[in-house]
Protein backbone atom coordinates (compact mmCIF):
# COMPACT_ATOMS: atom_id res chain seq x y z
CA UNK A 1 68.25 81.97 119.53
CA UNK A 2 69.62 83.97 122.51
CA UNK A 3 69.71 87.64 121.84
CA UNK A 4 70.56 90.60 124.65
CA UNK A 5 67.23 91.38 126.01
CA UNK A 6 67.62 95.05 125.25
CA UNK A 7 69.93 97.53 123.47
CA UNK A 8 73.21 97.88 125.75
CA UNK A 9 75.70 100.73 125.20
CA UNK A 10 79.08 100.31 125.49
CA UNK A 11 79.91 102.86 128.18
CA UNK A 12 77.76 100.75 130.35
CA UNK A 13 78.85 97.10 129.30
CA UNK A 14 82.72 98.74 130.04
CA UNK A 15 81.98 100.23 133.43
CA UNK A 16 80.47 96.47 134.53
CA UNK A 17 84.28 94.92 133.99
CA UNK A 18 86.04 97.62 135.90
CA UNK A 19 88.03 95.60 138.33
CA UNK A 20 87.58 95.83 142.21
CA UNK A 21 90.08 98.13 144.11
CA UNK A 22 91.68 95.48 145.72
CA UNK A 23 91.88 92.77 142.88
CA UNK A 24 95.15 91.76 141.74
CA UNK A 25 93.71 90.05 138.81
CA UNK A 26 90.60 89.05 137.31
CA UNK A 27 89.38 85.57 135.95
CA UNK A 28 87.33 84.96 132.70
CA UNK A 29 84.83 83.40 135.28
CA UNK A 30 84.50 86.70 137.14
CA UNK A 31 83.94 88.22 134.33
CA UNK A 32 81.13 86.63 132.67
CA UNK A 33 79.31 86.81 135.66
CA UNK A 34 79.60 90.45 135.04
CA UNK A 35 77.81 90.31 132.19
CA UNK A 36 76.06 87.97 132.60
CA UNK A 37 75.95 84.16 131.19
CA UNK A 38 72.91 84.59 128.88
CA UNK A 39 73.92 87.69 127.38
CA UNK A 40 76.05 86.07 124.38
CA UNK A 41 76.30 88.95 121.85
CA UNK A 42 77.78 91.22 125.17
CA UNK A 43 79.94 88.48 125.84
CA UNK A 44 81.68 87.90 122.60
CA UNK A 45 82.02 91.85 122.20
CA UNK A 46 84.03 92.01 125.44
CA UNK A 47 87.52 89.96 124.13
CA UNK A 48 86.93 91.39 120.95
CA UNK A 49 87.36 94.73 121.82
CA UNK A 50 90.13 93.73 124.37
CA UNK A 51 91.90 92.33 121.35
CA UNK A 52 91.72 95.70 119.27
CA UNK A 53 93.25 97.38 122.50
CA UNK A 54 96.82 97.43 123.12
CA UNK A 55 96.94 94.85 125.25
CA UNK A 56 96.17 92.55 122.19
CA UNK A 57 99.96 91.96 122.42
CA UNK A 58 100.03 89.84 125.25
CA UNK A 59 101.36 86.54 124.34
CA UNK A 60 99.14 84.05 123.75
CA UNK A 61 95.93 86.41 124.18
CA UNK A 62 94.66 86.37 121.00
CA UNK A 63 94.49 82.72 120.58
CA UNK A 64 92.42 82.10 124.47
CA UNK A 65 90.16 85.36 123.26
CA UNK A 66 89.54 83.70 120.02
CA UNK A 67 88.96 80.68 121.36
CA UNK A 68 86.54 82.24 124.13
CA UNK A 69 84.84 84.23 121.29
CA UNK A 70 84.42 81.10 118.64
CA UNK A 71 82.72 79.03 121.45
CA UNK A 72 80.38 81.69 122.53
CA UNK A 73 79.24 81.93 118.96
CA UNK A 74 79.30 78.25 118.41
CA UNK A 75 77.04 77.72 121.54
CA UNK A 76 74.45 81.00 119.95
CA UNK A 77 74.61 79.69 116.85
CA UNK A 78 72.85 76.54 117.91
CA UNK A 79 70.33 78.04 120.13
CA UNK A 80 71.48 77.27 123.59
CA UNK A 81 70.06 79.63 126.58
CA UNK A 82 72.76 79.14 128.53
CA UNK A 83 76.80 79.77 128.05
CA UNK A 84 78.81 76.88 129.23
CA UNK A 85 83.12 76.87 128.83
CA UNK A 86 85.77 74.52 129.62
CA UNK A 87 86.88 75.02 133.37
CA UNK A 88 90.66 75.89 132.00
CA UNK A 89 89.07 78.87 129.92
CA UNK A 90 86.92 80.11 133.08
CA UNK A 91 90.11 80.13 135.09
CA UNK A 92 92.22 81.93 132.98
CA UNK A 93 93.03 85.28 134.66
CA UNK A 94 93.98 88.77 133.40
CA UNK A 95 96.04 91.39 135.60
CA UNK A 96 93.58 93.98 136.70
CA UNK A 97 95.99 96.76 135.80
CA UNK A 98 96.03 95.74 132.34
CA UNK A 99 92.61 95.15 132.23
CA UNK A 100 91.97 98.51 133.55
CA UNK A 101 94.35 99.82 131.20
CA UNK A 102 92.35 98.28 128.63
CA UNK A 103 89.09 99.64 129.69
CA UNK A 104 90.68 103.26 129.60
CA UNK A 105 91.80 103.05 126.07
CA UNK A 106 88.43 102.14 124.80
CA UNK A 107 86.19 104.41 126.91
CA UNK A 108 86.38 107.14 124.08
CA UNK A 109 85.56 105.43 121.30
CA UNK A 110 82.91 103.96 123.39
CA UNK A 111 81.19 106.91 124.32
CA UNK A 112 81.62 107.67 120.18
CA UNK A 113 79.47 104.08 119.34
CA UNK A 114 76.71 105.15 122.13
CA UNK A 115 76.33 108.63 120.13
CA UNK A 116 76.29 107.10 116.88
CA UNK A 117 73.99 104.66 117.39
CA UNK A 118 70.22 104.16 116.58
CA UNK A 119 67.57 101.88 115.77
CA UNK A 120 68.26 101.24 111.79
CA UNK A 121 68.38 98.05 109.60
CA UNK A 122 67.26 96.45 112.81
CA UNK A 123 66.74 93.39 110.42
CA UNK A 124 70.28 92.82 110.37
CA UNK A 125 70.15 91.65 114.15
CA UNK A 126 67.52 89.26 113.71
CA UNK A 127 67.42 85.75 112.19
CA UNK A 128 68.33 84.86 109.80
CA UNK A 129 71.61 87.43 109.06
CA UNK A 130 72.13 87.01 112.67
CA UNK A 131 73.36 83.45 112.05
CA UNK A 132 75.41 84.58 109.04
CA UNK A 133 77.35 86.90 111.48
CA UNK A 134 78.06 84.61 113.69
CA UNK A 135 79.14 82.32 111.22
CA UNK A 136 81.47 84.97 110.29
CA UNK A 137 82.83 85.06 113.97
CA UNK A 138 83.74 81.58 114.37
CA UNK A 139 85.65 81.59 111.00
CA UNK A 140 87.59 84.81 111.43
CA UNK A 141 88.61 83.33 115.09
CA UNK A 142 89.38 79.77 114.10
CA UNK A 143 92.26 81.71 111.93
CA UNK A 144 93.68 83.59 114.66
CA UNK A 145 95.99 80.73 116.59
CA UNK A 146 98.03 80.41 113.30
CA UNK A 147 98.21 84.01 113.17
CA UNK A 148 99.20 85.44 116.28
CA UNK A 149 102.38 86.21 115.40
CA UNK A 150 101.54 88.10 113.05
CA UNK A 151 101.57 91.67 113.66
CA UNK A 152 98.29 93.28 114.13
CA UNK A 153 96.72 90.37 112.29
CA UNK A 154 94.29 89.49 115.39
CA UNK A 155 93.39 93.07 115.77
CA UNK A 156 91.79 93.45 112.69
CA UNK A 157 90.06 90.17 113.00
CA UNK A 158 89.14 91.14 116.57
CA UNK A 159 88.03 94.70 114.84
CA UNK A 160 85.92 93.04 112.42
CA UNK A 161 84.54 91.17 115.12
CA UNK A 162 83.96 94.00 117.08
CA UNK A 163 81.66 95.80 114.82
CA UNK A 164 79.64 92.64 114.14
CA UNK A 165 79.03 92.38 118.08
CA UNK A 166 77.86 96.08 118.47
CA UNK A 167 75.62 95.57 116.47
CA UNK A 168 74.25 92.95 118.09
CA UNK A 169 74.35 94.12 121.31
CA UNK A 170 73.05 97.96 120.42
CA UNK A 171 70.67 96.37 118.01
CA UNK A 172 72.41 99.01 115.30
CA UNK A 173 72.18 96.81 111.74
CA UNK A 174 74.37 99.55 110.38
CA UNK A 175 77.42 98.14 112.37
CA UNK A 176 76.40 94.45 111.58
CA UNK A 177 76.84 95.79 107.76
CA UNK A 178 80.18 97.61 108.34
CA UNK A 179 81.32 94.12 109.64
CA UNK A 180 80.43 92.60 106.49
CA UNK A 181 81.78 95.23 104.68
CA UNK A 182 85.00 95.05 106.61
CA UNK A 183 85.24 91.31 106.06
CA UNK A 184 84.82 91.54 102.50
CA UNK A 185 87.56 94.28 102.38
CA UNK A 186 90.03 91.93 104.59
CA UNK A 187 89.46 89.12 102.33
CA UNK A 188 89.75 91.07 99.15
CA UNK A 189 93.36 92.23 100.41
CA UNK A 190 94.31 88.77 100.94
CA UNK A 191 93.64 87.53 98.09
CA UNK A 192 95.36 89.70 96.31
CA UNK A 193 98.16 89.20 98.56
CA UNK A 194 98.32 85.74 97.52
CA UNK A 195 98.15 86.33 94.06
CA UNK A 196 100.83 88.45 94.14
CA UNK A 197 103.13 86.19 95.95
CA UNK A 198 101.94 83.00 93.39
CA UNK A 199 102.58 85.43 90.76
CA UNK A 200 105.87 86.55 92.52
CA UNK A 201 107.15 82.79 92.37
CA UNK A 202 106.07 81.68 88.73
């Protein structure tokens, strides 16, 4: 199972995808080779936490950052050492501005994860709960396409995402757990939601 080599923090990861001066825009391609294409848990954290920023809003963003995420996760899931993506996915390109905009709206809370983060319920990174979280991934991002329009729908999936991935990539189980917790939460809502509305119609 492909894990990141050592604990990241997110100050770090976010100062790799700063674009180049001169760059106009920025392609999904450029940026995994930021990262780097064996570093899955880095690489699913990176559109998740673009999809909690404002940008989120971007037509059509969530669903291609879903999609980007679920594949990632399918592909660590089953073990493989090395990332492969459709060509059309690797060529998709962001404006740098926004991307940069992006980065600048999350530097704050990342410099709040690297202080808050520390070697506990390590156990919760490892097989086999590391499966069960990305299990989790690939079902909260196969629901995203149908919900994009939805208002801030996507971000709290991305969110959810998000905390799952930090802990991955910081090696922090207690983030891993607040994902779970989070999920359970999100589902509990809408479920109720749903029982309302049945309730609402009978």
């Amino acid at each position: 199972m492909t894990e990141t080599p050592s604990r990241q923090t997110l100050t770090a990861l976010l100062n790799a995808l700063k674009p180049d001066g001169d760059d106009d825009n920025v392609s999904v391609r450029e940026l995994i080779h930021k990262i780097g294409e064996r570093a899955f848990a880095p690489l699913m954290l990176v559109p998740a936490l673009i999809l909690v920023s404002p940008i989120s809003g971007i037509p059509t963003l969530p669903t291609l950052g879903g999609l980007l995420i679920m594949l990632i996760a399918v592909q660590d899931l089953f073990g493989r050492d090395h990332l492969w993506l459709p060509d059309f996915l690797m060529r998709r390109r962001l404006a740098a501005d926004r991307l940069q905009s992006a980065l600048n709206w999350l530097e704050k809370p990342a410099r709040w994860v690297d202080r808050h983060t520390g070697d506990r319920l390590r156990m919760l990174t490892r097989s086999p709960f590391r499966q069960v979280a990305l299990v989790i991934i690939v079902l909260i991002t196969a629901a995203w396409p149908p919900l994009e329009l939805l208002p801030m729908v996507t971000s709290i999936g991305a969110f959810t995402v998000s905390l799952l991935c930090i802990g991955m990539v910081t090696r922090d189980g207690i983030y891993v757990a607040a994902g779970y917790v989070f999920t359970a939460a999100v589902v509990a809502v809408a479920v109720t939601l749903v029982n309302a509305g049945v309730a609402a119609t009978q």
